[in-house]
Protein backbone atom coordinates (compact mmCIF):
# COMPACT_ATOMS: atom_id res chain seq x y z
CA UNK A 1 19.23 -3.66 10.14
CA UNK A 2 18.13 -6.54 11.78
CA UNK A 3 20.27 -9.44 12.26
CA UNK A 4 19.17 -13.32 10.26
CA UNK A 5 18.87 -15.02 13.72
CA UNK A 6 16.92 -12.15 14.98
CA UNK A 7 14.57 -12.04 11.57
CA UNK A 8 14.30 -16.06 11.71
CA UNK A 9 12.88 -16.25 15.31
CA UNK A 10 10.65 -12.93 14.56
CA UNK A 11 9.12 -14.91 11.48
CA UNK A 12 9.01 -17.93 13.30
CA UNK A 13 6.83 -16.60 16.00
CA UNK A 14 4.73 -14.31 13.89
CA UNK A 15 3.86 -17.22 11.30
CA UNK A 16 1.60 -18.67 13.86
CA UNK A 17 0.09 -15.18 15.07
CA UNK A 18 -3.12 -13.41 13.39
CA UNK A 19 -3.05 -10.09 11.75
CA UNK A 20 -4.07 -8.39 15.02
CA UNK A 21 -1.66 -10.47 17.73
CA UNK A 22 1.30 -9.90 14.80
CA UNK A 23 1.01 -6.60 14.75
CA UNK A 24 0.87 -6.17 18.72
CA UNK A 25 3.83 -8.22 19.05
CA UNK A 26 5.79 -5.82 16.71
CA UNK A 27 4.40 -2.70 18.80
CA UNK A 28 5.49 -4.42 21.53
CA UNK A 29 8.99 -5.00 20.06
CA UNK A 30 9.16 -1.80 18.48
CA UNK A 31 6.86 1.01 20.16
CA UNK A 32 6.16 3.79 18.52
CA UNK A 33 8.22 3.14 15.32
CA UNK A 34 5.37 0.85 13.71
CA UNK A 35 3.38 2.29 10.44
CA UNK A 36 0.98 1.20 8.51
CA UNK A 37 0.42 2.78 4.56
CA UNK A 38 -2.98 2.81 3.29
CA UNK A 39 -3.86 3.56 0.03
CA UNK A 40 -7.57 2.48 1.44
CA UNK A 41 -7.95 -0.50 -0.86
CA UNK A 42 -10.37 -3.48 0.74
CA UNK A 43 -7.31 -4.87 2.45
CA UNK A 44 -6.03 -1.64 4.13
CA UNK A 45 -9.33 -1.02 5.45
CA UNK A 46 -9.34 -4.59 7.26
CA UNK A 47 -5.81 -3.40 8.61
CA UNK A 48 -7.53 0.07 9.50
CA UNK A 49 -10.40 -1.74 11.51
CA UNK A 50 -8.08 -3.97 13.21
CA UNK A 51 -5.78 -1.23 14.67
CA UNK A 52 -8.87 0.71 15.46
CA UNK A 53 -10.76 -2.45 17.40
CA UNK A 54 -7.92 -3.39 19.29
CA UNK A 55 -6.68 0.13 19.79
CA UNK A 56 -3.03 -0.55 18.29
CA UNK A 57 -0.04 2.00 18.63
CA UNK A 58 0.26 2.04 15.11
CA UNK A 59 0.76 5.15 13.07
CA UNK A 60 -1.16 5.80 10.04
CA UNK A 61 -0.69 7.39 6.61
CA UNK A 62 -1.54 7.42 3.29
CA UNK A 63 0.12 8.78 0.09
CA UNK A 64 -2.06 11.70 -1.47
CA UNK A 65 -0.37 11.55 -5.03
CA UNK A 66 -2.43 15.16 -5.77
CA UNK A 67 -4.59 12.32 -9.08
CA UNK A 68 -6.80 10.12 -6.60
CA UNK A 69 -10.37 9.15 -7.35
CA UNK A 70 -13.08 11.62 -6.00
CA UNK A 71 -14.22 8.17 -4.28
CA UNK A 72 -10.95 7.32 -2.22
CA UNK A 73 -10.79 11.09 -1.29
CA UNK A 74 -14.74 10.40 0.17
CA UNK A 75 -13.71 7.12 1.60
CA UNK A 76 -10.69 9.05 3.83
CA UNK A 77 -13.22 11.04 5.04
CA UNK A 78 -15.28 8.28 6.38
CA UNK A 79 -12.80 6.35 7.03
CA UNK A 80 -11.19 9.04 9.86
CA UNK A 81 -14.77 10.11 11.04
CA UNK A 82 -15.83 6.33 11.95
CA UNK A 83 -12.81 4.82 13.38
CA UNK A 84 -11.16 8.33 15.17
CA UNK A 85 -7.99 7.77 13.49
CA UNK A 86 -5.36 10.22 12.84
CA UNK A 87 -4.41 9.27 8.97
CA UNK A 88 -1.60 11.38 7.69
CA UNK A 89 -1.60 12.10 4.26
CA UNK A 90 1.96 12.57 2.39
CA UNK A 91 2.60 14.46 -0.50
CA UNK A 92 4.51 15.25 -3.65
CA UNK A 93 7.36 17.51 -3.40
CA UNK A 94 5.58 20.68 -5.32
CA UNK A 95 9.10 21.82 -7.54
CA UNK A 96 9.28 17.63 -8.36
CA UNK A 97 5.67 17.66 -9.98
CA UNK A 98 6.07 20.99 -11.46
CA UNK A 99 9.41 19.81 -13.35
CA UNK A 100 7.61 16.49 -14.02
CA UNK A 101 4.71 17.93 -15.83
CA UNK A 102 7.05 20.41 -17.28
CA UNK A 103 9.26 18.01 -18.94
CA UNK A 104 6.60 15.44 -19.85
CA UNK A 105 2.91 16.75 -20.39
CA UNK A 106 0.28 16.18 -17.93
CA UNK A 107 -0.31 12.86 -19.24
CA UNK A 108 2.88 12.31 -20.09
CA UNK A 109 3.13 8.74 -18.25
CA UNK A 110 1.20 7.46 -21.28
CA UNK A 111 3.55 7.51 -23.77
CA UNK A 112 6.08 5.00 -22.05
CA UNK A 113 6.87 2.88 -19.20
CA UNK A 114 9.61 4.92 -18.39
CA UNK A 115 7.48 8.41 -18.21
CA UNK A 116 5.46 6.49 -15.92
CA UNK A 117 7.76 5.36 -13.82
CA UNK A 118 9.03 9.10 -13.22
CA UNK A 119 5.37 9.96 -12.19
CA UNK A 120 4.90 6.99 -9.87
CA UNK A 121 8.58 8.24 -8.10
CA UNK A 122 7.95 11.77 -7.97
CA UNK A 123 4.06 11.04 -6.46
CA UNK A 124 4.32 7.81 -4.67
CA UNK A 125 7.92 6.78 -3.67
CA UNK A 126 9.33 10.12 -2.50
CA UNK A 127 6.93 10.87 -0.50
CA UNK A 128 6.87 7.03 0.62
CA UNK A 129 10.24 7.70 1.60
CA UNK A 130 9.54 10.51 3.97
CA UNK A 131 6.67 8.74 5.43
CA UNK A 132 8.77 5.74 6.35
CA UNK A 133 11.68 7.68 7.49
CA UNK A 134 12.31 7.36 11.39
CA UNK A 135 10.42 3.82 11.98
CA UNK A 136 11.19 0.35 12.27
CA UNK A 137 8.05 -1.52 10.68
CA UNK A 138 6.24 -0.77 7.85
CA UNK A 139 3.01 -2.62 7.48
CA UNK A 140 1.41 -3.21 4.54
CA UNK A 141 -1.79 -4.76 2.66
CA UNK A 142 -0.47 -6.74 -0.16
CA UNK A 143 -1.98 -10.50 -0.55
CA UNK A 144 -0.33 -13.22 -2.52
CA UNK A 145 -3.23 -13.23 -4.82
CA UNK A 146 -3.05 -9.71 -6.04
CA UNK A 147 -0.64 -10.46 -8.59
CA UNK A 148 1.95 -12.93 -10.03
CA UNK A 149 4.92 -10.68 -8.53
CA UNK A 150 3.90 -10.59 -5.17
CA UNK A 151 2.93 -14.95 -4.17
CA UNK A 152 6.34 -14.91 -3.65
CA UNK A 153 6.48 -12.59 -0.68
CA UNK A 154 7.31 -13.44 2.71
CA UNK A 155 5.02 -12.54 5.47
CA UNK A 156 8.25 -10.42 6.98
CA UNK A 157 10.71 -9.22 5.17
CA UNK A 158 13.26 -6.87 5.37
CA UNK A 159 12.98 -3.62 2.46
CA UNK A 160 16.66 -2.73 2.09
CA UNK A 161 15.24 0.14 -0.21
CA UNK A 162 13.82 1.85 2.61
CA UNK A 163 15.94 -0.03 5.49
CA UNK A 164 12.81 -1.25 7.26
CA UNK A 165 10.99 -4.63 8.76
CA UNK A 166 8.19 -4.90 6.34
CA UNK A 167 5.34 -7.03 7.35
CA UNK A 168 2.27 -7.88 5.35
CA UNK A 169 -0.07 -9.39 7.80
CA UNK A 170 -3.06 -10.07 5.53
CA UNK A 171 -0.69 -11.83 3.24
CA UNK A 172 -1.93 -15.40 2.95
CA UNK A 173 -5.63 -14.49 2.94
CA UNK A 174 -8.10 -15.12 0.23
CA UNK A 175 -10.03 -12.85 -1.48
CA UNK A 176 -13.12 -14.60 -0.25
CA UNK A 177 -11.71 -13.89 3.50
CA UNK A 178 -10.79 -10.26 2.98
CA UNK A 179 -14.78 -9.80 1.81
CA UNK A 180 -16.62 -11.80 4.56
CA UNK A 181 -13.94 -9.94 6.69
CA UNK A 182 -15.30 -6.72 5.42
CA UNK A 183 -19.08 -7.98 5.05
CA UNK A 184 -18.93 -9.24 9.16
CA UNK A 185 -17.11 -5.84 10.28
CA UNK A 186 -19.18 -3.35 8.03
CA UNK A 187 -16.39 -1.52 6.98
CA UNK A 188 -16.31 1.18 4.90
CA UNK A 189 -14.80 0.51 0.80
CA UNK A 190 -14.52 2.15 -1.83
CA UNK A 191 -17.99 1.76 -4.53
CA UNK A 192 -15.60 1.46 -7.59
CA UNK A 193 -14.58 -2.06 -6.58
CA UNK A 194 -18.56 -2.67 -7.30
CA UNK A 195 -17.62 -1.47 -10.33
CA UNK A 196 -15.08 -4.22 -11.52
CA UNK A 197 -12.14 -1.65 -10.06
CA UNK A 198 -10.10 -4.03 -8.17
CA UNK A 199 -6.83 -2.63 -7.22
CA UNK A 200 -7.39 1.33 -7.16
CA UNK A 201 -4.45 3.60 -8.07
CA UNK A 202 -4.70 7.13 -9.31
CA UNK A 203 -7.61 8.34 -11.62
CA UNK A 204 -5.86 8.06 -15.02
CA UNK A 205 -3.85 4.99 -14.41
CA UNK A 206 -7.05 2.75 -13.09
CA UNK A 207 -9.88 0.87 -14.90
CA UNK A 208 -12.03 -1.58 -14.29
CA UNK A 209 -11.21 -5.27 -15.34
CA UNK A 210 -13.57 -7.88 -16.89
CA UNK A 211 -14.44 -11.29 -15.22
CA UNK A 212 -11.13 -13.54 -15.71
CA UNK A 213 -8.88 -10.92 -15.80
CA UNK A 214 -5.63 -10.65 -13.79
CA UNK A 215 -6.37 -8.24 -10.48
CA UNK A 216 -3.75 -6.29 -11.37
CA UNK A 217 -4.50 -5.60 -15.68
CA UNK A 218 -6.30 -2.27 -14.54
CA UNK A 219 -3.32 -1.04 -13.31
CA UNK A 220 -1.55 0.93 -16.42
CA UNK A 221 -3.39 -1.26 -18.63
CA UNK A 222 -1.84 0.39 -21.73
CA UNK A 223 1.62 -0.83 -20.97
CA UNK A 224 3.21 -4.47 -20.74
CA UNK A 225 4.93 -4.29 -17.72
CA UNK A 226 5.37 -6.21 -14.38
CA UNK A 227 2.46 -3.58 -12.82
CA UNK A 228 4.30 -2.08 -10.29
CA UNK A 229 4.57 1.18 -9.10
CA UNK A 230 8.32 1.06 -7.26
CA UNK A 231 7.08 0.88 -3.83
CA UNK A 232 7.09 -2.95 -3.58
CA UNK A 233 9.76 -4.08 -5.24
CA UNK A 234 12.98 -5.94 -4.62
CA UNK A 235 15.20 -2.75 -4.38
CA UNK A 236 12.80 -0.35 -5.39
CA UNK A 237 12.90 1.96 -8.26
CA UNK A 238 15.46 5.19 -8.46
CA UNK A 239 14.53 8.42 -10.59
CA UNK A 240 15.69 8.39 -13.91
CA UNK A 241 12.95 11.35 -14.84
């Protein structure tokens, strides 16, 4: 754990740093225990072309959750092929899905928030876990505009969930930057946020949202909850499948 001086100074310094000098300071600090997860949303892929461009020692990897559109599985693809990046993708525990489904129904996430929650830890968090396992810094893509939970966020934190430096780089940017960012760089995004998809999750929990609506209502749409799938929260979520 890193100590509060230690964290203070580190924020204090990176505060004034772009994305791209941020995260070569912490690769610099920390070489080769710095990873970014992409779930190859609009602002991981303007992470993705910013390690690529300035050639960053930052490891890559995504979480394959086994229910992904056919679209981000097409956007991996180019993704890889036009940057020549190695993106490991991390997977559900087989036996953990099997009892899942098992115990619950294919769907079964549906029928409460708690069933859902037991899906999102057996295909997302576990294997999170394993991903993260061994570094330092974990990079992320989240924005204070994505969602009421997350304008709170500092820029670097530490996750004691996962006992890692978490920084979010692209934190304080607008949406308007993130898509000139994208528009200027010509890089690659998924169609469905043509579509009114704005934050892109697994096939069955995702829909498109109408003008006004909060970026986050097409996540689980059918449930009132804070629309989070455990692997940004305070603490984190623990299976209770």
């Amino acid at each position: 754990m890193i100590e509060a001086n230690e964290m203070k100074e580190l924020t204090r310094r990176i505060e004034k740093m772009s994305p791209s000098d941020g995260l070569a300071l912490l690769t610099d600090l920390f070489p080769g225990e710095v990873v970014f997860s992409t779930s190859l949303g609009q602002e991981d892929q303007v992470i993705t072309e910013i390690i690529a461009r300035h050639n960053l020692p930052v490891k890559i990897f995504t979480l394959d959750t086994g229910r992904l559109f056919y679209e981000t599985y097409d956007l991996l693809a180019k993704t890889t092929a036009k940057y020549r990046l190695d993106i490991q993708a991390y997977y559900p525990e087989t036996e953990a899905v099997q009892d899942l489904v098992k115990k619950n129904g294919i769907n079964g996430f549906y029928q409460s928030v708690e069933n859902r929650r037991a899906c999102c830890f057996v295909r997302k968090v576990e294997p999170l876990k394993r991903a993260l396992k061994g570094n330092r810094v974990w990079v992320t893509g989240l924005r204070a505009g994505q969602s009421a939970n997350r304008k709170g966020m500092p820029l670097l934190e530490w996750d004691e969930a996962n006992q890692i430096l978490k920084y979010n780089p692209l934190l304080h940017w607008t949406m308007e930057q993130m898509l000139d960012y994208l528009k200027e760089h010509k890089i690659p995004y998924n169609p469905l946020h043509d579509k009114g998809f704005v934050s892109i999750g697994c096939a069955p929990c995702t829909r498109a949202i109408s003008p006004g609506e909060d970026p986050r209502a097409g996540r689980w749409w059918w449930e009132a909850s804070h629309k989070e799938c455990g692997l940004h929260e305070p603490g984190q979520m623990t299976n209770k499948s």
